[in-house]
N, C-alpha and C. Protein backbone atom coordinates (compact mmCIF):
# COMPACT_ATOMS: atom_id res chain seq x y z
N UNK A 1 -8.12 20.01 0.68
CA UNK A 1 -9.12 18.97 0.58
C UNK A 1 -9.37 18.43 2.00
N UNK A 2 -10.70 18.15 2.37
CA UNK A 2 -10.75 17.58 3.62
C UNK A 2 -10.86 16.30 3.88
N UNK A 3 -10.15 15.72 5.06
CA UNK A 3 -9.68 14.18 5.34
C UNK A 3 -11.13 13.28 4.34
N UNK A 4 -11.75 13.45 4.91
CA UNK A 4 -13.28 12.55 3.98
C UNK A 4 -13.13 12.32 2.39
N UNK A 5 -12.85 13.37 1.83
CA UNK A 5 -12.57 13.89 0.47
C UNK A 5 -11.24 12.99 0.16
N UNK A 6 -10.56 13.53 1.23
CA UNK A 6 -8.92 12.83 0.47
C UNK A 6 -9.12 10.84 1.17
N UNK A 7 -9.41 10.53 2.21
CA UNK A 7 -9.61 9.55 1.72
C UNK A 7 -10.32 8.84 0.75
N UNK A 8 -11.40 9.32 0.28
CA UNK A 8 -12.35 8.52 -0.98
C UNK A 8 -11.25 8.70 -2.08
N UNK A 9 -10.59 9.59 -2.02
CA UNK A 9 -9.66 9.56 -3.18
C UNK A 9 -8.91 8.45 -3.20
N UNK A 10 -8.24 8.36 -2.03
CA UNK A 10 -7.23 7.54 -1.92
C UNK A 10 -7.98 5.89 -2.24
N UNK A 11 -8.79 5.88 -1.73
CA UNK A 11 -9.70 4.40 -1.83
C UNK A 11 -9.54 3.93 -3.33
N UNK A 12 -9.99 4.90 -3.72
CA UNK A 12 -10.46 4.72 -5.86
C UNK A 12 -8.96 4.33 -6.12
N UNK A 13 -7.96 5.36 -5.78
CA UNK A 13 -6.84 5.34 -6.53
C UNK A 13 -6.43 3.65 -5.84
N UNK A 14 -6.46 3.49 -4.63
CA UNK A 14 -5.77 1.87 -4.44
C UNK A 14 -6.24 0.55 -5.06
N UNK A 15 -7.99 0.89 -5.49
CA UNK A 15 -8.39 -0.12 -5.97
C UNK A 15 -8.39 -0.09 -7.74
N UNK A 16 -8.08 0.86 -8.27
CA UNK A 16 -8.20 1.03 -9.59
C UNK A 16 -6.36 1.08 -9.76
N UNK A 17 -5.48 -0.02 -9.73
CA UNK A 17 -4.34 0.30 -10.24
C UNK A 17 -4.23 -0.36 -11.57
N UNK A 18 -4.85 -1.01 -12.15
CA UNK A 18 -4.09 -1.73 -13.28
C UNK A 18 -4.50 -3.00 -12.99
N UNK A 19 -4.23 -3.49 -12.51
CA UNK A 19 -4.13 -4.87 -12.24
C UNK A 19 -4.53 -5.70 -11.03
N UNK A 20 -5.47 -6.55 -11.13
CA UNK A 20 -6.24 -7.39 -10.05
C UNK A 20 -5.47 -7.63 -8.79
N UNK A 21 -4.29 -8.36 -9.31
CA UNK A 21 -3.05 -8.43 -8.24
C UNK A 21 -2.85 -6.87 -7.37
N UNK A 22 -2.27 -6.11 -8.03
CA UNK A 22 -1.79 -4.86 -7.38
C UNK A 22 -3.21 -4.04 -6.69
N UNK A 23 -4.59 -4.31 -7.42
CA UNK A 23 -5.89 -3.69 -6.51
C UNK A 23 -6.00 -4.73 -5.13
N UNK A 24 -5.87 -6.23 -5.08
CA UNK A 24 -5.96 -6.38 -4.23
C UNK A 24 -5.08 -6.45 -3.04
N UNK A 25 -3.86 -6.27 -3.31
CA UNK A 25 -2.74 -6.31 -2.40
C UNK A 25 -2.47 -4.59 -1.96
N UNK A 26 -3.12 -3.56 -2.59
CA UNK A 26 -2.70 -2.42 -2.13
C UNK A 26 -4.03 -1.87 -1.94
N UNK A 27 -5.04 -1.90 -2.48
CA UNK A 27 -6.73 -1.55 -2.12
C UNK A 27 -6.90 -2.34 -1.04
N UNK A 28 -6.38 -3.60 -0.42
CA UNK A 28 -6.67 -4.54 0.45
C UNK A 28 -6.07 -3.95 2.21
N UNK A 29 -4.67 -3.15 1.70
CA UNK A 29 -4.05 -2.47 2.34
C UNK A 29 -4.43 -1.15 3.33
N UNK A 30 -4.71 -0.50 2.29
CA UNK A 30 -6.09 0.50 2.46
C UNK A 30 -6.84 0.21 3.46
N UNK A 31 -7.91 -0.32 2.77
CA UNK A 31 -9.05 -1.13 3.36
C UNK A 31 -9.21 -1.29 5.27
N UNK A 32 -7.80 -1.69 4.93
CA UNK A 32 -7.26 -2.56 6.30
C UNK A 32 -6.84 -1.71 7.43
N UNK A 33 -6.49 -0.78 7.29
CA UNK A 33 -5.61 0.01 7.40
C UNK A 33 -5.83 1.82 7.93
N UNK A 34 -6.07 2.19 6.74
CA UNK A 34 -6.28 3.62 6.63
C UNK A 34 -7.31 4.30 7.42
N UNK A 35 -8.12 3.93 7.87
CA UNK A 35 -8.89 4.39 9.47
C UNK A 35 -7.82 5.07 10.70
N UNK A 36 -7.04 4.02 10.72
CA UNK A 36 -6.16 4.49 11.68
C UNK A 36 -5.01 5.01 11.35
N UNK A 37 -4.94 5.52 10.44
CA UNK A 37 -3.24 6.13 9.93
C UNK A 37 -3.41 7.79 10.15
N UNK A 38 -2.00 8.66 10.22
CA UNK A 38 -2.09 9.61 10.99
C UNK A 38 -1.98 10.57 9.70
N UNK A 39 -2.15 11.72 9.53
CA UNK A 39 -1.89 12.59 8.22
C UNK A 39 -0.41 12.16 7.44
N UNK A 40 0.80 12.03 8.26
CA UNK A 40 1.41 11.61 8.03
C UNK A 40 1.71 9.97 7.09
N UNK A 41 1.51 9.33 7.58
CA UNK A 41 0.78 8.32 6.82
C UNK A 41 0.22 8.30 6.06
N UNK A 42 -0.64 9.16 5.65
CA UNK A 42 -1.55 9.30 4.68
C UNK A 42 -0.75 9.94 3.51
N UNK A 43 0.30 10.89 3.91
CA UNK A 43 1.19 11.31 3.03
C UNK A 43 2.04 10.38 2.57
N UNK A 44 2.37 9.67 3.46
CA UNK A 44 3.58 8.71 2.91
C UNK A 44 2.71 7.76 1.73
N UNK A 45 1.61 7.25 2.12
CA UNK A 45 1.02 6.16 1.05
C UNK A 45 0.32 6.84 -0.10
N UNK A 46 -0.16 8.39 0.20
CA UNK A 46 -0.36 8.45 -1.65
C UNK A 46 0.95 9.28 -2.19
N UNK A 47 2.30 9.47 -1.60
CA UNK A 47 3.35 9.43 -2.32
C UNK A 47 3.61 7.89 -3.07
N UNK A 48 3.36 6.87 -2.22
CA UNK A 48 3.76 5.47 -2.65
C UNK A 48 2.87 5.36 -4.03
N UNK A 49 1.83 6.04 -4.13
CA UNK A 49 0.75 5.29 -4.99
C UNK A 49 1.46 5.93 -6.41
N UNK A 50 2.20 7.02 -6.48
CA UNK A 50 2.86 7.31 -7.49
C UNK A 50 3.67 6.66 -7.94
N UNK A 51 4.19 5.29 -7.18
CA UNK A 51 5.37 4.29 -7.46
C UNK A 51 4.55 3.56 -8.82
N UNK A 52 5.43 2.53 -9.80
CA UNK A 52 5.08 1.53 -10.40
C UNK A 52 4.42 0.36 -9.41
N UNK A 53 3.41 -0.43 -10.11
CA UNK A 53 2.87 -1.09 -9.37
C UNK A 53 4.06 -2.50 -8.35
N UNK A 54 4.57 -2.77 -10.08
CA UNK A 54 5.31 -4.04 -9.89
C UNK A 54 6.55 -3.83 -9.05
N UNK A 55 6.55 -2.33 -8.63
CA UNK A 55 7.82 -2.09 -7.95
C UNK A 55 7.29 -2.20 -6.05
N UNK A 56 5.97 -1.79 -6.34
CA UNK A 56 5.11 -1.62 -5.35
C UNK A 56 5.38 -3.16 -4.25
N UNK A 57 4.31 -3.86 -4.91
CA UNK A 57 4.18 -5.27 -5.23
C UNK A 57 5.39 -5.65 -4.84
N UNK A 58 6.75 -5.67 -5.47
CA UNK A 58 8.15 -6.54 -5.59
C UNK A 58 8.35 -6.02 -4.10
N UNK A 59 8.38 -4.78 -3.45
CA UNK A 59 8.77 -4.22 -2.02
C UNK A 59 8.02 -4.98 -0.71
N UNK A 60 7.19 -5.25 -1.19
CA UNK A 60 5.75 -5.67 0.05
C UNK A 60 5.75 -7.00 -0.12
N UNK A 61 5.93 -7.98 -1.22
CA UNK A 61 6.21 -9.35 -1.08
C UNK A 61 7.80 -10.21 -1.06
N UNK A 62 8.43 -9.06 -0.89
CA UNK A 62 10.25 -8.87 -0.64
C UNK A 62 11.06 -9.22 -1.98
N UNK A 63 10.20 -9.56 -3.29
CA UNK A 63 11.01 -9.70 -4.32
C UNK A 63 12.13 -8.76 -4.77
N UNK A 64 11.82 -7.85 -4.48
CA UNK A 64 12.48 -6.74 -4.40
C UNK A 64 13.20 -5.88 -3.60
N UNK A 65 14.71 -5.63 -3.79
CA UNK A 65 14.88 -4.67 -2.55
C UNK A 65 14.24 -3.24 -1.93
N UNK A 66 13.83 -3.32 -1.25
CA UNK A 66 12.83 -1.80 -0.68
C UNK A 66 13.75 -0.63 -0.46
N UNK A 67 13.99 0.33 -1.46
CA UNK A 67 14.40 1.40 -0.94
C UNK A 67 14.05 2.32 0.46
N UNK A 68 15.06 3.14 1.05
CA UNK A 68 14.73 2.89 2.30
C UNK A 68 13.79 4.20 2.54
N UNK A 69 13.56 4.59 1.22
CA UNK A 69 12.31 5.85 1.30
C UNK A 69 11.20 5.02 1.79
N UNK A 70 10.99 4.28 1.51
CA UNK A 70 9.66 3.41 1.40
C UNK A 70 9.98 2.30 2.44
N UNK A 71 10.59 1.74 3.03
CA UNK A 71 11.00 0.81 3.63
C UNK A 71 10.35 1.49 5.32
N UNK A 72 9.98 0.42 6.42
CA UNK A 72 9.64 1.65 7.49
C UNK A 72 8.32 1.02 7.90
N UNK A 73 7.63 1.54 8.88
CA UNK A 73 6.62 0.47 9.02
C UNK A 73 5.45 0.53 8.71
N UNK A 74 5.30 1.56 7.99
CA UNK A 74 4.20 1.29 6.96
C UNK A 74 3.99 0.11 5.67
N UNK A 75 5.86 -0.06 5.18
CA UNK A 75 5.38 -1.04 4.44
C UNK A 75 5.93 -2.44 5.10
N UNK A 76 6.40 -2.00 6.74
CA UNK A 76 6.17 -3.73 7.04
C UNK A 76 4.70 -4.28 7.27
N UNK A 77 3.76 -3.33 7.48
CA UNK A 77 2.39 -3.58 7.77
C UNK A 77 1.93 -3.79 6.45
N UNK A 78 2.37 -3.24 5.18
CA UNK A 78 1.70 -3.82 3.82
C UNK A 78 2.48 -5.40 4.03
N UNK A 79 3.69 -5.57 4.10
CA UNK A 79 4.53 -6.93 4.17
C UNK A 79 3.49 -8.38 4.88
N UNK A 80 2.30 -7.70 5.95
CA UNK A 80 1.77 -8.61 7.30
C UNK A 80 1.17 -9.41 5.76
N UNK A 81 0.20 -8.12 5.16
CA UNK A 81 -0.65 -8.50 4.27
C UNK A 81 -0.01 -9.44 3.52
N UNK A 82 0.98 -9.05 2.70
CA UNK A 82 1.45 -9.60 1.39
C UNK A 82 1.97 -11.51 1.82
N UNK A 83 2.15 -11.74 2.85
CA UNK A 83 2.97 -12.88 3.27
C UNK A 83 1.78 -13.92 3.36
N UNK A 84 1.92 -15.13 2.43
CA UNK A 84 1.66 -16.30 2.29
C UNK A 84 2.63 -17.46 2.64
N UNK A 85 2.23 -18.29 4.37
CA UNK A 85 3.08 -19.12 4.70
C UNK A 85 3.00 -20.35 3.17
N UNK A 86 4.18 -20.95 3.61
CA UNK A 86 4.27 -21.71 2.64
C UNK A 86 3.80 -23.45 3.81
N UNK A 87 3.25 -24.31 2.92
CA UNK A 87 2.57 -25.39 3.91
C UNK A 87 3.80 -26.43 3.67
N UNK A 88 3.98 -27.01 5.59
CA UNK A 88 4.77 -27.81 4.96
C UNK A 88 4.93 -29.47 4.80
């Protein structure tokens, strides 16, 4: 498949997960993102897209411990996204 092709794929698949939350925190990701990512990269995140969402989600807003497949700086750059200071 060629890069053009496989990204439109990848686009649909980040924004169509299930759930409003998980399209905009991982379609948002994308979005943001995926211009500049290297083939590599591109492999690593539609392996990720095979993850559960909420597992997705729990890794990138730290509820969760990040296995260290996935852990790395691709998903500290999903992490920039996911982080809401708290006001004080």
């Amino acid at each position: 498949m060629d890069h053009a092709t496989r990204l439109k794929r990848l686009k649909f698949r980040s924004w169509h997960r299930g759930t409003k939350e998980a399209d905009l925190m991982i379609g948002g990701f994308f979005d943001r993102f995926a211009a500049d990512w290297t083939p590599a990269e591109l492999d690593w995140f539609e392996a990720l897209l095979e993850e559960q969402d909420v597992d997705i989600m729990g890794w990138a807003i730290g509820s969760l411990p990040c296995p260290p497949a996935w852990d790395g700086p691709m998903m500290a750059r999903m992490r920039t996204l996911s982080y809401v200071p708290v006001a004080e």
